[in-house]
C-alpha atoms as a PDB file:
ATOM      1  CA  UNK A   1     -11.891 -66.861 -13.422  1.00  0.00           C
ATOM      2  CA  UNK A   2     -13.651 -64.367 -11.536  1.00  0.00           C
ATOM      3  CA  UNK A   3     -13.821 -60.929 -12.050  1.00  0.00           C
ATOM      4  CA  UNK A   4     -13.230 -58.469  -9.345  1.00  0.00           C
ATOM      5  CA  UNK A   5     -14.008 -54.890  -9.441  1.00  0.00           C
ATOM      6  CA  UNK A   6     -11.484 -52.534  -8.986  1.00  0.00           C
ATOM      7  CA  UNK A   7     -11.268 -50.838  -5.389  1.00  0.00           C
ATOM      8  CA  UNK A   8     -10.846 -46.840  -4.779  1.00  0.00           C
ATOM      9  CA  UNK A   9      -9.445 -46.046  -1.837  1.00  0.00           C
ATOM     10  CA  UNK A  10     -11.709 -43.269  -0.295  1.00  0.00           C
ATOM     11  CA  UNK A  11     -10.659 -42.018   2.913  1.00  0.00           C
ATOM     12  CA  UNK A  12     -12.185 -42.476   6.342  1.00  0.00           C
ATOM     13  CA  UNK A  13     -13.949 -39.743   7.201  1.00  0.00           C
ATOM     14  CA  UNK A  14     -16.007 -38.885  10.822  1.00  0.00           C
ATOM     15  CA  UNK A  15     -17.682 -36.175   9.352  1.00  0.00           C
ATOM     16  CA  UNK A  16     -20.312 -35.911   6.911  1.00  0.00           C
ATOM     17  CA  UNK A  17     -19.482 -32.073   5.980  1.00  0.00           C
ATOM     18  CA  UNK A  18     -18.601 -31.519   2.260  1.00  0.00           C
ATOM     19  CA  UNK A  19     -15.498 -30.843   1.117  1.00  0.00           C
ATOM     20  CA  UNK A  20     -14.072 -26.821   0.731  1.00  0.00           C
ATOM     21  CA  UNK A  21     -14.625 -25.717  -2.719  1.00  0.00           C
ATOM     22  CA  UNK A  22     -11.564 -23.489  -3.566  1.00  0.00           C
ATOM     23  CA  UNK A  23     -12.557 -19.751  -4.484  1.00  0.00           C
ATOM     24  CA  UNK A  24     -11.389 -18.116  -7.860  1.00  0.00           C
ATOM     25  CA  UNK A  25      -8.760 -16.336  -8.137  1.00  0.00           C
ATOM     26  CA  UNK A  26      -8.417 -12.770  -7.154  1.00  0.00           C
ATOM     27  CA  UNK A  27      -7.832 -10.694 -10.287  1.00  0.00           C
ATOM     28  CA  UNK A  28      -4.771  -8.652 -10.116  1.00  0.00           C
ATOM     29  CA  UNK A  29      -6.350  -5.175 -10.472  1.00  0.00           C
ATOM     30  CA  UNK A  30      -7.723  -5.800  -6.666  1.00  0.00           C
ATOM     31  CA  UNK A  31      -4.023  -6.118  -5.762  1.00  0.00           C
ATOM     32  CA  UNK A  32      -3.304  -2.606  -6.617  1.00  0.00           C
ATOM     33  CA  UNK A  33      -6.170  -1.227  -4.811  1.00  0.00           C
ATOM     34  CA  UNK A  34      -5.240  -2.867  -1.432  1.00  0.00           C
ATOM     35  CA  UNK A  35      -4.318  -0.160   2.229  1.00  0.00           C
ATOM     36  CA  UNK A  36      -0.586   0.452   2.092  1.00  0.00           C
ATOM     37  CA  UNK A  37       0.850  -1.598   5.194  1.00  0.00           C
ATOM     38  CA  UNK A  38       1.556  -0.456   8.330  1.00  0.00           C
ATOM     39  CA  UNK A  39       4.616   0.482   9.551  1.00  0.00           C
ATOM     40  CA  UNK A  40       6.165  -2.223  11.684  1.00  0.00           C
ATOM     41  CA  UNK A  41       5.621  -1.819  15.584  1.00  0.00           C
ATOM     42  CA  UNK A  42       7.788   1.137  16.813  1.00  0.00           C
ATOM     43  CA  UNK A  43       7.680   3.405  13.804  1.00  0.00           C
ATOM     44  CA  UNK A  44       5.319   5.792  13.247  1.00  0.00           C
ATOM     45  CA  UNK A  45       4.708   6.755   9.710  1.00  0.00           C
ATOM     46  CA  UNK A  46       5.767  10.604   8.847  1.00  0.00           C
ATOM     47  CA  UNK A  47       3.712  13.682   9.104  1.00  0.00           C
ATOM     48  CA  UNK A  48       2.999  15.835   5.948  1.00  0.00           C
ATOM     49  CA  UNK A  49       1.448  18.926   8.028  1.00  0.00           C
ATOM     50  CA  UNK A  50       2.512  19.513  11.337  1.00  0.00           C
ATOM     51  CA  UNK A  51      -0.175  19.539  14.414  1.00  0.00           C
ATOM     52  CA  UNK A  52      -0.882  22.397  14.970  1.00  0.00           C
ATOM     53  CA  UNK A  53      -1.671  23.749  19.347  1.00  0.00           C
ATOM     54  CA  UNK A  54      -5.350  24.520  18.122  1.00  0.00           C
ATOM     55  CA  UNK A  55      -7.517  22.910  15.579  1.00  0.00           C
ATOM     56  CA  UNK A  56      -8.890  25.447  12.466  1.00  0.00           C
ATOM     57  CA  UNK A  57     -11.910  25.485  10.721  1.00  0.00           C
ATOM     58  CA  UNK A  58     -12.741  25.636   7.206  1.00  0.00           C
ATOM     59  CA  UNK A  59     -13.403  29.587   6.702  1.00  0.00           C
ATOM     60  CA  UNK A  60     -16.844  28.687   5.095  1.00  0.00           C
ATOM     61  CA  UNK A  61     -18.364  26.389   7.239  1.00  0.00           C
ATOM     62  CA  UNK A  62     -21.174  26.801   9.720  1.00  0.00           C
ATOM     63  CA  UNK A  63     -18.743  26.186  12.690  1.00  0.00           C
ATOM     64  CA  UNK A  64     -16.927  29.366  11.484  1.00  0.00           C
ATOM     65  CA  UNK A  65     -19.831  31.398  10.611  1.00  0.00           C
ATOM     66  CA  UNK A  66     -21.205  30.226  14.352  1.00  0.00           C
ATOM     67  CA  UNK A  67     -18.093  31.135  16.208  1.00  0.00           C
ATOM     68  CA  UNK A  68     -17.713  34.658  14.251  1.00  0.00           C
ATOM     69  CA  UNK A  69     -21.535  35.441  15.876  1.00  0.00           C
ATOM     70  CA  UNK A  70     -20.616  33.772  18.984  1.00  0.00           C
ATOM     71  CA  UNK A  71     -17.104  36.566  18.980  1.00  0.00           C
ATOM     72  CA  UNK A  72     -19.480  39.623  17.618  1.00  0.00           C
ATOM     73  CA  UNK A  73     -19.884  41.874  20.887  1.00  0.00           C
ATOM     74  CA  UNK A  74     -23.413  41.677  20.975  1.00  0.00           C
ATOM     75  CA  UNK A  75     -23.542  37.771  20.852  1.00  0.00           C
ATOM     76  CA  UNK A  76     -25.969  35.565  19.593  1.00  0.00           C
ATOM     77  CA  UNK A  77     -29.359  33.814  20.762  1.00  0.00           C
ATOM     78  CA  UNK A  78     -29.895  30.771  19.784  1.00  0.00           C
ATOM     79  CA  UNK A  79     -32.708  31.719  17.260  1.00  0.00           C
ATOM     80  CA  UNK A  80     -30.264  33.674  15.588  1.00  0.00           C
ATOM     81  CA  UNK A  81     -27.805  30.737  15.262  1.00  0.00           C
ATOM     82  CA  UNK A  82     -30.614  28.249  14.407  1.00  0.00           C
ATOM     83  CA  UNK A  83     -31.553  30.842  11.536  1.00  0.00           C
ATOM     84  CA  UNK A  84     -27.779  30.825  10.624  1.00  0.00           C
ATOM     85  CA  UNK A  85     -26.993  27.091  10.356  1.00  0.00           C
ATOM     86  CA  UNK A  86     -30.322  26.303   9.538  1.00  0.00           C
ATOM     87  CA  UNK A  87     -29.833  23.278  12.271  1.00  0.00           C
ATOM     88  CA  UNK A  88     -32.520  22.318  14.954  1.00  0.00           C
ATOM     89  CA  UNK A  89     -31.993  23.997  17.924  1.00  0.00           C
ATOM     90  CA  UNK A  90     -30.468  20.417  19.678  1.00  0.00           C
ATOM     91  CA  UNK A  91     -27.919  20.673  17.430  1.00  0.00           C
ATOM     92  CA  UNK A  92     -26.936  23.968  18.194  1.00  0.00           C
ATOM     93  CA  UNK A  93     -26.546  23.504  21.865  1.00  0.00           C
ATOM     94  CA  UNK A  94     -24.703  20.243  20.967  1.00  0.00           C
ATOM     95  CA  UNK A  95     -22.242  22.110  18.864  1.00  0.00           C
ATOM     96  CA  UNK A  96     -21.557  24.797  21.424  1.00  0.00           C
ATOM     97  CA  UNK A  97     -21.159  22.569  24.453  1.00  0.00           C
ATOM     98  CA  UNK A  98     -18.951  19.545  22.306  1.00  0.00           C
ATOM     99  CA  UNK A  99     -17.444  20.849  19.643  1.00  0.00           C
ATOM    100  CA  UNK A 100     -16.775  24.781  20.656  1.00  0.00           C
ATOM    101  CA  UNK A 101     -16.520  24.192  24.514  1.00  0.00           C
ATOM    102  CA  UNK A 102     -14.570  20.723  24.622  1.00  0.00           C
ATOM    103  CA  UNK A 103     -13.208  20.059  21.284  1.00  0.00           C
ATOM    104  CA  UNK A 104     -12.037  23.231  20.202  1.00  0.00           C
ATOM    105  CA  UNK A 105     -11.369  24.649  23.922  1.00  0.00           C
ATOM    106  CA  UNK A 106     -13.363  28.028  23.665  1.00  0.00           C
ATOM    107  CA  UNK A 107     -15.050  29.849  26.283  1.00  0.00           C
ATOM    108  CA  UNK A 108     -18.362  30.263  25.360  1.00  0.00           C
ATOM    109  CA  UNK A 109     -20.767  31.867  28.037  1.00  0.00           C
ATOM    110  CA  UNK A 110     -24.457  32.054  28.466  1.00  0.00           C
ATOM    111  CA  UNK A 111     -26.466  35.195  30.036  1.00  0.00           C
ATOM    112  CA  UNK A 112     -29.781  35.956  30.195  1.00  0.00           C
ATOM    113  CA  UNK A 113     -30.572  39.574  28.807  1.00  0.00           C
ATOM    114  CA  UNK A 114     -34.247  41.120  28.576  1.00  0.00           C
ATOM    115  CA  UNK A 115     -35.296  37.731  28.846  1.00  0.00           C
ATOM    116  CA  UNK A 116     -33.479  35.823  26.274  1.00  0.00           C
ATOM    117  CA  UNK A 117     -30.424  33.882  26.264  1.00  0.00           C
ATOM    118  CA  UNK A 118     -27.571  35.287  24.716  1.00  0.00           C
ATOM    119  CA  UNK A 119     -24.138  33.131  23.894  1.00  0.00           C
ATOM    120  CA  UNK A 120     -20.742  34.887  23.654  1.00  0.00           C
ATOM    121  CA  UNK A 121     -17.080  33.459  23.365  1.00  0.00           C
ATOM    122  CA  UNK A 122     -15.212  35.156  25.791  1.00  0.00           C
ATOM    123  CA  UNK A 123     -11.648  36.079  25.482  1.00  0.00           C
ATOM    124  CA  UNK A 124      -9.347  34.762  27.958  1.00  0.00           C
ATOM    125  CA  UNK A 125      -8.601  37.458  30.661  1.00  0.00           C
ATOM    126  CA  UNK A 126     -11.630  39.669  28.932  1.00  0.00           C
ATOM    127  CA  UNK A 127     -14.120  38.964  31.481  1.00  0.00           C
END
């Protein structure tokens, strides 16, 4: 009698990519640390602190310490602010046109005095 090997069936396969090796499990401490989900479409999730007309700064920061210069009658150069914030003087232009001009909504104005510069926020109606 003759002897026949036994025959695996393998499936056909076009490809010759190898097959997905499944990853290991997540542990379950990862699970915990996942974002809360979002609220389904529609609902909006509730506010803690309500918004407020005019954004505030942080009484300490440089923004602060710049506008309180900037509302000081005699104003401020823009040495003067560079030597406050310690920032380039870029930076200070960039805060006063974006952040204290467009963000924040103030009127800050620019005259030249004895040949410097001098910045001022001007009160609405103060002109």
């Amino acid at each position: 009698m003759k002897r026949t090997p036994p025959t695996t069936k393998t499936p056909k396969s076009t490809s010759s990519a190898k097959p997905a090796v499944k990853s290991a499990a997540k542990p379950a401490a990862a699970a915990k640390n996942s974002p809360a989900k979002k609220p389904a479409a529609g609902k909006s999730l509730p506010r803690s602190v309500p918004v407020s007309a005019a954004p505030t700064t942080h009484p300490a920061s440089k923004q602060s310490q710049l506008i309180a210069l900037l509302r000081s009658t005699p104003g401020a150069t823009l040495a003067q602010m560079m030597a406050l914030t310690g920032w380039q003087a870029h930076t200070v232009r960039g805060m006063l046109s974006g952040s204290l001009r467009k963000r924040l909504g103030l009127n800050v104005q620019a005259e030249v005095s004895e040949g410097l510069r001098v910045y001022r926020i001007v009160e609405e109606g103060a002109q």
